[in-house]
Protein backbone atom coordinates (compact mmCIF):
# COMPACT_ATOMS: atom_id res chain seq x y z
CA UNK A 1 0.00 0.00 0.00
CA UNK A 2 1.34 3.47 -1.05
CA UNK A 3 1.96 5.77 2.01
CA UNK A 4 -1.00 8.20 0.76
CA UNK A 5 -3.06 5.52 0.75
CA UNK A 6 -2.00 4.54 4.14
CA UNK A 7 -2.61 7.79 5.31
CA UNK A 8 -6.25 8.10 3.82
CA UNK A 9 -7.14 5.09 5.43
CA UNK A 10 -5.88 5.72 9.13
CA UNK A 11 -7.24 9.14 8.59
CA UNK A 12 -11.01 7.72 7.74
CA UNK A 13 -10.60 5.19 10.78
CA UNK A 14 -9.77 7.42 13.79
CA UNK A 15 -9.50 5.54 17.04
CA UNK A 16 -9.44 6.83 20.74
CA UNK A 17 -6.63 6.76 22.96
CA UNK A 18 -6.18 3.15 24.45
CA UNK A 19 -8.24 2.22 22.11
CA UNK A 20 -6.19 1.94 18.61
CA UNK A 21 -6.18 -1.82 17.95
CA UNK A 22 -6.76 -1.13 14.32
CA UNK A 23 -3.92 1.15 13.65
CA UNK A 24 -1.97 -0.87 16.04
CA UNK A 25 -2.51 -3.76 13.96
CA UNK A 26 -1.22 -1.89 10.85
CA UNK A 27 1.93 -0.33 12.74
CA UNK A 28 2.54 -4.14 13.66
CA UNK A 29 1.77 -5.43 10.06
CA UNK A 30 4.08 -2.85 8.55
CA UNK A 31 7.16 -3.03 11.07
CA UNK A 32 7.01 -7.33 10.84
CA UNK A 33 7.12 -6.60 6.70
CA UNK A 34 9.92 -4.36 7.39
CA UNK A 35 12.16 -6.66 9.12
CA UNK A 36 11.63 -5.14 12.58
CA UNK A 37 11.46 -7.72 15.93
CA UNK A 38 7.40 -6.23 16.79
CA UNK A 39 5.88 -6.59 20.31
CA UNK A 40 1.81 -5.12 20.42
CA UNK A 41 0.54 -4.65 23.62
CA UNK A 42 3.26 -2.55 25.40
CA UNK A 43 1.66 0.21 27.58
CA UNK A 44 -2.18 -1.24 26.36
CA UNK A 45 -2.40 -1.09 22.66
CA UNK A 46 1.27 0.43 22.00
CA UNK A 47 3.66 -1.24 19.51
CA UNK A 48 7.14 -1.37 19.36
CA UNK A 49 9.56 -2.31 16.80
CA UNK A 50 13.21 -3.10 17.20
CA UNK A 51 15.79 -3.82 14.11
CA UNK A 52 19.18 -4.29 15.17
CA UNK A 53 22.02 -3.64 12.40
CA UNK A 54 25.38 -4.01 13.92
CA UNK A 55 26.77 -1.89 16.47
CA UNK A 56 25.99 1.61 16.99
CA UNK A 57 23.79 4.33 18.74
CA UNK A 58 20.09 3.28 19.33
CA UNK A 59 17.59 6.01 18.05
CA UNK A 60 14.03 5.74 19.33
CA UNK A 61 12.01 6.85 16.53
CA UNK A 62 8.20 7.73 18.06
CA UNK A 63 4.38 8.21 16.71
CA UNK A 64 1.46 8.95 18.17
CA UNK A 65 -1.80 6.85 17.08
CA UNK A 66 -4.88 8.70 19.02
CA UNK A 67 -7.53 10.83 17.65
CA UNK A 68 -9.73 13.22 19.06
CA UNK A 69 -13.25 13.06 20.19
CA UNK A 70 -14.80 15.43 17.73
CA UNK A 71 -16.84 15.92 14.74
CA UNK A 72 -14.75 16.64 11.01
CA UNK A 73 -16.12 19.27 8.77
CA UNK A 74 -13.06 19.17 5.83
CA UNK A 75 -15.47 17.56 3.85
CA UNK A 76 -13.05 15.39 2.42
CA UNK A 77 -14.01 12.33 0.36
CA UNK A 78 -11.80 10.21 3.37
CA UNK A 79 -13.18 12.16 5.84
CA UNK A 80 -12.54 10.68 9.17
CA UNK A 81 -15.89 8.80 10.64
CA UNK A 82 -17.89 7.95 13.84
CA UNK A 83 -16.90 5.10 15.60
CA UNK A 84 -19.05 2.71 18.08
CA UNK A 85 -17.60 2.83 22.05
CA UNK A 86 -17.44 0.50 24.39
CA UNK A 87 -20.82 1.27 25.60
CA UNK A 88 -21.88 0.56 22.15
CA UNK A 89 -22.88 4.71 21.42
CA UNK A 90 -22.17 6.00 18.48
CA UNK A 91 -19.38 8.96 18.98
CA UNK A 92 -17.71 11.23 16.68
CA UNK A 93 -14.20 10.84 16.30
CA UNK A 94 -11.72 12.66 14.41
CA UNK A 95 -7.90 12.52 13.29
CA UNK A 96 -7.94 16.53 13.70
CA UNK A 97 -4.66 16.83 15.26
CA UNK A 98 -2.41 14.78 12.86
CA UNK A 99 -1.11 11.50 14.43
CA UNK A 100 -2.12 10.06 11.11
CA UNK A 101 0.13 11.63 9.49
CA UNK A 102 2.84 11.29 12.30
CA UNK A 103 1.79 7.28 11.88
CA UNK A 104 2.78 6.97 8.01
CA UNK A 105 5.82 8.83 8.04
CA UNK A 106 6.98 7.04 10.44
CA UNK A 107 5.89 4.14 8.09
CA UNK A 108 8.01 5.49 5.74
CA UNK A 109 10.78 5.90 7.65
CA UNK A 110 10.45 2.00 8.78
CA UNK A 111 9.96 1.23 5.33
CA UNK A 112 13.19 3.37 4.32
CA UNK A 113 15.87 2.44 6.58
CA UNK A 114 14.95 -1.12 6.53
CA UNK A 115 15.55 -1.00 2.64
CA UNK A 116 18.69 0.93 3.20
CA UNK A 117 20.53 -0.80 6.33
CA UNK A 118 23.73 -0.56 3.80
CA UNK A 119 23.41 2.93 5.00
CA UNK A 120 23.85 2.60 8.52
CA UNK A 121 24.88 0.84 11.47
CA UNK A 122 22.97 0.68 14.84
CA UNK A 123 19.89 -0.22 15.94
CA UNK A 124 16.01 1.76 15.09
CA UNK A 125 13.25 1.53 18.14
CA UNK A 126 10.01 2.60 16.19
CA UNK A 127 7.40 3.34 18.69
CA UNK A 128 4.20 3.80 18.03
CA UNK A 129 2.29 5.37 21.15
CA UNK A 130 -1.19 5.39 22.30
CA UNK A 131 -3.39 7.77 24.09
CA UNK A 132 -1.13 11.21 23.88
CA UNK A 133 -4.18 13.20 23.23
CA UNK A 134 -5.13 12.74 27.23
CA UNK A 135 -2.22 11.84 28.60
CA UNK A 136 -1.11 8.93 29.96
CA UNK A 137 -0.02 7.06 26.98
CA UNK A 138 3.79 7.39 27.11
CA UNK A 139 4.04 7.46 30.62
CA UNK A 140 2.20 3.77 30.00
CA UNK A 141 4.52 2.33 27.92
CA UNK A 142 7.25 3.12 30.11
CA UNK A 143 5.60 1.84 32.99
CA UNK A 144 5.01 -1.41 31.36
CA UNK A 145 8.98 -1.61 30.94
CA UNK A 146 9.84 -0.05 27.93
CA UNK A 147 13.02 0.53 28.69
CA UNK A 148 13.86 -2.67 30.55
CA UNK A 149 12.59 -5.24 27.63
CA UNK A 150 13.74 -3.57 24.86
CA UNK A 151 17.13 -1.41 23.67
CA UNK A 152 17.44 1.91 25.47
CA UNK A 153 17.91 4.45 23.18
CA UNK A 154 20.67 6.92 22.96
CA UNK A 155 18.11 9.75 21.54
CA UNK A 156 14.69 10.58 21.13
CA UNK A 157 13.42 11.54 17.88
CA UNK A 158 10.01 12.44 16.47
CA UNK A 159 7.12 15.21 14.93
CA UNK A 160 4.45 16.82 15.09
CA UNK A 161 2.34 17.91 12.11
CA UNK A 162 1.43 21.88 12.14
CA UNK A 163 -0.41 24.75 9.71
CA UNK A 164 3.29 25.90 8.68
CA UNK A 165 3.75 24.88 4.83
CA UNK A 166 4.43 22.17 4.00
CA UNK A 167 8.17 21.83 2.98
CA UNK A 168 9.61 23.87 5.77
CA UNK A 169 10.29 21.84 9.09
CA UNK A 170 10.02 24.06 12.72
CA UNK A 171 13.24 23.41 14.90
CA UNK A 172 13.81 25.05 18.28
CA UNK A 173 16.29 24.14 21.28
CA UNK A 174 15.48 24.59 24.83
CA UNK A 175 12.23 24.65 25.72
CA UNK A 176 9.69 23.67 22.41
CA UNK A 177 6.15 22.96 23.48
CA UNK A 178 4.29 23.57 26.74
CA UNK A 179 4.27 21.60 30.05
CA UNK A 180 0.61 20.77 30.58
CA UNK A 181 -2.04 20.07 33.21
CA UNK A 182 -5.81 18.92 32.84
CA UNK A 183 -8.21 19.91 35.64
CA UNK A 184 -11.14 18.39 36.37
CA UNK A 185 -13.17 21.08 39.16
CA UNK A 186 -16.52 19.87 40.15
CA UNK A 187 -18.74 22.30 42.16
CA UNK A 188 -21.33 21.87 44.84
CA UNK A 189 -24.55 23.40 44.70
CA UNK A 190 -28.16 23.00 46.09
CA UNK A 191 -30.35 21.93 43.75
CA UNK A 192 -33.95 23.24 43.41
CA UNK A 193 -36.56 24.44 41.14
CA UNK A 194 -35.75 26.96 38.40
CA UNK A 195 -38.30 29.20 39.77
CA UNK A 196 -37.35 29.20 43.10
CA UNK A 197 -33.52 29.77 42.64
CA UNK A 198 -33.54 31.29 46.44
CA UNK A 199 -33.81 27.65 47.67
CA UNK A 200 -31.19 26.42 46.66
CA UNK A 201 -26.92 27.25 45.97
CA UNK A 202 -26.83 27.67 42.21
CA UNK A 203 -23.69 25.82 41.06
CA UNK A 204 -24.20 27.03 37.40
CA UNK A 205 -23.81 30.82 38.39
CA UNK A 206 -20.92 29.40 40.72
CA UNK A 207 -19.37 28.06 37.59
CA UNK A 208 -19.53 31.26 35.60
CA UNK A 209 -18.12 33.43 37.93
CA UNK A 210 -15.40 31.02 38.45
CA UNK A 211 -14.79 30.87 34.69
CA UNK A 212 -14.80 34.63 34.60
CA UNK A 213 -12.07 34.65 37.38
CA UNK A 214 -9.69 32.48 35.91
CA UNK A 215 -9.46 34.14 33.12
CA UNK A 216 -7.83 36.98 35.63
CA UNK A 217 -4.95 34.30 36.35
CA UNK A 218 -2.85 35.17 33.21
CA UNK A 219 -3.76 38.82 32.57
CA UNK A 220 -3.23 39.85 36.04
CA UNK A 221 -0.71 37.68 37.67
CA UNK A 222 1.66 36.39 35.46
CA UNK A 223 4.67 38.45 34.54
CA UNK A 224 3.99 40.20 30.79
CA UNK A 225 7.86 38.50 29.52
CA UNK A 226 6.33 34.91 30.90
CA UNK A 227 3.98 32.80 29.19
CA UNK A 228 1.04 30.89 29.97
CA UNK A 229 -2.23 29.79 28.64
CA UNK A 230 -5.46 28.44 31.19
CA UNK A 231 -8.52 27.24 28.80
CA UNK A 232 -11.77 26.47 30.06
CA UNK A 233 -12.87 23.62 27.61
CA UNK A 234 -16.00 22.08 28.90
CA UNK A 235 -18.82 23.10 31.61
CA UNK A 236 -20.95 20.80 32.21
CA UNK A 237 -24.20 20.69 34.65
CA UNK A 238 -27.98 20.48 34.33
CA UNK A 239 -30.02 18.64 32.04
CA UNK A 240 -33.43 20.79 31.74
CA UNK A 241 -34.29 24.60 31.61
CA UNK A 242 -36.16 25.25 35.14
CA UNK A 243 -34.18 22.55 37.46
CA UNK A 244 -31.08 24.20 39.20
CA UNK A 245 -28.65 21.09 39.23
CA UNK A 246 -26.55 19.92 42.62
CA UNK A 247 -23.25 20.61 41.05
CA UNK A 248 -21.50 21.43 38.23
CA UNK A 249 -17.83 20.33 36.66
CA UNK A 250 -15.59 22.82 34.80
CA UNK A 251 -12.46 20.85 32.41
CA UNK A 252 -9.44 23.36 32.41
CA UNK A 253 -6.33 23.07 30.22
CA UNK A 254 -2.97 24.87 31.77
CA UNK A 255 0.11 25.62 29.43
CA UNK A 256 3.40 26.83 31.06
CA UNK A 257 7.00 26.76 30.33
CA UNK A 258 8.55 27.62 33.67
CA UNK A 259 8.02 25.04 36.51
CA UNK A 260 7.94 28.66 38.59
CA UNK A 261 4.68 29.79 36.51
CA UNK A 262 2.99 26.69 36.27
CA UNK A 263 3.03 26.05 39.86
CA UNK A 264 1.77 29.78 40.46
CA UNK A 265 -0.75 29.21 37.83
CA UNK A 266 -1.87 25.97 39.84
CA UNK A 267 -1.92 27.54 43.41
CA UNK A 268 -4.35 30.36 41.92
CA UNK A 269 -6.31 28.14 40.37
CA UNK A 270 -7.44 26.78 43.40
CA UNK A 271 -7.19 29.45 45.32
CA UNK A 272 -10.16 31.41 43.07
CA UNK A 273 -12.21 28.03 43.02
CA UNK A 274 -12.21 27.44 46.70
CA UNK A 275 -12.84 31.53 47.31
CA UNK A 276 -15.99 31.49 44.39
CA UNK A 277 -17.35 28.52 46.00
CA UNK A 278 -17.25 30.07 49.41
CA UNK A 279 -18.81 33.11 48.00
CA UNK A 280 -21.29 31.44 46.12
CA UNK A 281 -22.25 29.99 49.72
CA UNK A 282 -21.51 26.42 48.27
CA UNK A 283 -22.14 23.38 51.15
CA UNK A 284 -19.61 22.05 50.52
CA UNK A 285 -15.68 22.57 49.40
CA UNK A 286 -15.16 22.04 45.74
CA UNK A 287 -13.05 18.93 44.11
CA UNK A 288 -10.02 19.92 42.14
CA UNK A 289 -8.65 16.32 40.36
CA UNK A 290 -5.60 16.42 38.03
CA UNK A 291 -6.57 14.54 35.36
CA UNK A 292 -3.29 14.55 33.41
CA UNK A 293 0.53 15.96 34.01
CA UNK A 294 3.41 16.06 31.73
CA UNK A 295 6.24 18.80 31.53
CA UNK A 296 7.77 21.05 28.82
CA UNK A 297 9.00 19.09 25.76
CA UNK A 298 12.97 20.45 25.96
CA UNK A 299 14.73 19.88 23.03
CA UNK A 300 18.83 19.18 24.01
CA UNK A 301 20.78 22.03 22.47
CA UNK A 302 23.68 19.95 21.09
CA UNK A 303 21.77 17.08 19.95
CA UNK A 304 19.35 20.20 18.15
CA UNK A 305 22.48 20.70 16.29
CA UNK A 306 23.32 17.00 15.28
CA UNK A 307 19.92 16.94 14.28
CA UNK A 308 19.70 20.78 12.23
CA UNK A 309 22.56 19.55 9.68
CA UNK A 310 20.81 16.39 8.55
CA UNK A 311 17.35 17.83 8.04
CA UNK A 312 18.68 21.63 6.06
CA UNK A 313 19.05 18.35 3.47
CA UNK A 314 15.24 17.15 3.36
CA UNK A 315 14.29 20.51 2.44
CA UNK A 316 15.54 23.53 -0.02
CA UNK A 317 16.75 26.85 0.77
CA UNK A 318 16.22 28.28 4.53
CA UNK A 319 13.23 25.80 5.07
CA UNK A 320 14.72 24.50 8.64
CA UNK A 321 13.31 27.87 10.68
CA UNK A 322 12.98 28.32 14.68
CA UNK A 323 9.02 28.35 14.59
CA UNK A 324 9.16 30.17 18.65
CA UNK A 325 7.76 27.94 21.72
CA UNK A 326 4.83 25.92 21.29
CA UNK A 327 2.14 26.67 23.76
CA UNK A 328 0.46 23.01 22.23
CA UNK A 329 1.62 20.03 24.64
CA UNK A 330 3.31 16.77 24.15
CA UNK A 331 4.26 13.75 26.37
CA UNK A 332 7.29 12.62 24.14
CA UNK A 333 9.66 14.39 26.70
CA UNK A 334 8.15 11.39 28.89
CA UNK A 335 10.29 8.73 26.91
CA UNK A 336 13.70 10.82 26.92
CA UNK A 337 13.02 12.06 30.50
CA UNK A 338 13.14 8.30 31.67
CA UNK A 339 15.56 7.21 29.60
CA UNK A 340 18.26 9.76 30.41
CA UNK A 341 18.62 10.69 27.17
CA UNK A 342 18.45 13.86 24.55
CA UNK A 343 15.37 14.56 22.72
CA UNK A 344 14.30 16.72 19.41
CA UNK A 345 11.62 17.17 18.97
CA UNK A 346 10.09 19.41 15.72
CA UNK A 347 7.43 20.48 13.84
CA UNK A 348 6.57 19.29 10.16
CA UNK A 349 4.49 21.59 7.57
CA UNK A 350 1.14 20.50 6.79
CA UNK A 351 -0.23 23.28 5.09
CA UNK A 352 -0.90 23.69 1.47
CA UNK A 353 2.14 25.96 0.20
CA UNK A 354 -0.30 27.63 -2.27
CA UNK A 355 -1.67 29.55 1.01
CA UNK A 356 1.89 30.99 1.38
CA UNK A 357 2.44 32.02 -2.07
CA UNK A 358 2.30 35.99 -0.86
CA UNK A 359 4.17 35.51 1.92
CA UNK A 360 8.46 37.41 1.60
CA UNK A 361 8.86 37.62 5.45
CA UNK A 362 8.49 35.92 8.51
CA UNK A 363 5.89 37.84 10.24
CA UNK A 364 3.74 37.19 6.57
CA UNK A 365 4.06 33.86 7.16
CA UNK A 366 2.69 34.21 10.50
CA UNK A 367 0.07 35.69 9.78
CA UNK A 368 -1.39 33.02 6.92
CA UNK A 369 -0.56 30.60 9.77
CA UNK A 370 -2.63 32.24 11.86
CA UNK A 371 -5.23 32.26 9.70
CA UNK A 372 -5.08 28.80 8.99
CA UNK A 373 -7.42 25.88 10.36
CA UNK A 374 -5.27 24.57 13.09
CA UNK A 375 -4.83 21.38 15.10
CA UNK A 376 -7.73 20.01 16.84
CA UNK A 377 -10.09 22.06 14.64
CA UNK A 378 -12.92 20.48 12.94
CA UNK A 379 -11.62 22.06 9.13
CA UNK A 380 -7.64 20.58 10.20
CA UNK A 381 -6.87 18.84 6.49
CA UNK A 382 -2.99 18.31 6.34
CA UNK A 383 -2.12 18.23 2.34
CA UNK A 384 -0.81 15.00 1.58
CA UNK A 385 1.91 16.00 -0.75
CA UNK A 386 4.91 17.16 0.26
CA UNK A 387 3.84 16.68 3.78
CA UNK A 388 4.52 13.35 4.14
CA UNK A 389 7.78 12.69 2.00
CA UNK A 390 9.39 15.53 3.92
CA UNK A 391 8.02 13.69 7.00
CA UNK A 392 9.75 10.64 5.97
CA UNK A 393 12.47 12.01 4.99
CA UNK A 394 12.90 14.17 8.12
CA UNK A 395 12.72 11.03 10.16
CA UNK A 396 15.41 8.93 7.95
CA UNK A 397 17.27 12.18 7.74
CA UNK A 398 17.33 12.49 12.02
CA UNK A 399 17.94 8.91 12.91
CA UNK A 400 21.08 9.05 10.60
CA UNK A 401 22.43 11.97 12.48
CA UNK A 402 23.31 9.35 15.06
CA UNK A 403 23.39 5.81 12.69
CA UNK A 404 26.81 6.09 11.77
């Protein structure tokens, strides 16, 4: 099967994270064809493939298989569809943030340096990870012994799909993408009859003064040369127009840099929940549950470097550019963080270079991206060519940085 055709299909069969024994299957299929010693199951439905060719560094190639639970609107003919869960509802499910595409390239990669082991001399660890989208899926794998039953690698490489044009590949050292921290704040109200809201403690107006405050968090106490990002996602209470509910849950999304912001972030997150609720007159204290953790993705500056020189070859002119931190999260830094090794980490363009056309300077390209459906929206359509040769390529080109 041709890579685009690879791609079409994962891309039209999204799974959840934890749940991708499909496209587990096919990472399987494709690393046994390839040569590769494949063990499923590792972390829950993560694969990993190991093919050993002489001595050498070990380079941990990595993809993650997840989608997202959302409705697509590209209105592409291989549009991504709903799937049935385990309580047999019918959900929609989308491959809006690109693993799809992070999946066949690293395909390709496989595909490449197994048909090119002339080439090189070490040994490849192609992982294929579930569940990044809510965390949990890396630190999984790890858990279940990654590192103890198979080769432990002397880098961590992999990429993330982005509205940047395709062609040009985003490289940054130091810090790259966010560290990250899902909330999950539930409420407590009185509940009572819509028309009688003095008998009861309205958790829904307790929510939306909450919301409002938080929002105060990063305009009014974090340092203007810091960064930081706190997203309400999801409220959630009630079911009918004139019943005030007993409580209501709030799903926040915090994205920091500096361990010294994100726990200041955290502290005042709490600290305006607890004070709304006792304002609010709420009987009892509110529950504040991290639902996933994972730090700042940190590129290592030298191994940046190794790294720079081998993709400037995958694409023409100045197409290797420093896209800025990445307030998006990832829990690749997981797998290097427990290995004790480097990481690098970058982004790959996705976009359709025809949207760039105008664009002579950096800020111009900014702007289109900004313009641009991005990940996790419902329009997200990566184009299929160039993005995933250069994604292919970018792999090949990264692991033999260090296969020498």
């Amino acid at each position: 099967m041709s890579l685009a055709d690879l791609y079409r299909d994962l891309h039209q069969h999204p799974e959840l994270g934890f749940a991708e024994t499909r496209t587990a299957a096919i990472a399987a299929r494709e690393l046994r064809a390839a040569g590769f010693d494949t063990t499923e199951g590792v972390g829950r439905t993560g694969v990993v493939g190991v093919l050993r060719n002489g001595d050498g560094p070990a380079v941990m190639l990595r993809a993650d298989m997840d989608a997202l639970p959302m409705a697509e609107r590209t209105g592409l003919p291989y549009a991504s569809t709903t799937v049935v869960d385990r309580d047999g509802e019918a959900v929609p499910v989308a491959h809006a943030c690109g693993h799809d595409v992070h999946v066949t390239c690293l395909v390709g990669a496989v595909r490449e340096l197994a048909a090119t082991r002339e080439a090189w001399r070490g040994t490849v660890i192609a992982v294929f990870q579930p569940a990044e989208e809510a965390g949990g899926g890396a630190q999984g794998m790890v858990d279940d012994g990654l590192f103890d039953r198979f080769d432990k690698p002397d880098v961590v490489l992999g990429q993330h799909v982005a509205p940047i044009p395709a062609g040009f590949v985003g490289l940054r050292p130091g810090a790259a993408f966010a560290a990250s921290d899902t909330l999950r704040v539930t409420l407590y109200g009185e509940g009572g009859h819509g028309a009688r809201p003095e008998a009861s403690v309205d958790p829904v107006v307790m929510a939306a003064a909450t919301v409002l405050r938080l929002q105060t968090i990063v305009s009014r106490e974090i340092a203007a040369g810091e960064t930081a990002v706190l997203t309400v996602g999801a409220i959630r209470a009630g079911t009918v127009a004139n019943i005030i509910p007993d409580e209501a849950e709030l799903l926040l999304s915090v994205r920091s840099y500096s361990p010294v912001v994100r726990e200041r972030v955290l502290t005042a997150v709490e600290r305006i929940v607890r004070a709304e609720a006792a304002a609010s007159g709420a009987p009892r204290e509110p529950e504040i549950v991290a639902v996933s953790r994972y730090p700042a993705v940190v590129n290592d500056p030298d191994a940046v470097e190794r790294v720079r020189a081998g993709l400037a070859g995958v694409v023409t002119g100045q197409r290797v550019v420093d896209p800025g931190p990445v307030t998006g999260s990832e829990d690749v830094g997981v797998f290097a963080t427990a290995a004790g090794v480097p990481l690098v980490y970058w982004l790959l363009g996705g976009a359709d270079p025809a949207a760039f056309a105008d664009a002579t300077t950096m800020d111009e390209l900014r702007a289109v991206v900004g313009g641009l459906p991005a990940n996790h929206s419902p329009l997200f359509a990566p184009v299929i060519s160039p993005t995933l040769e250069v994604g292919v390529a970018a792999l090949v080109a990264g692991a033999r940085a260090w296969l020498t």
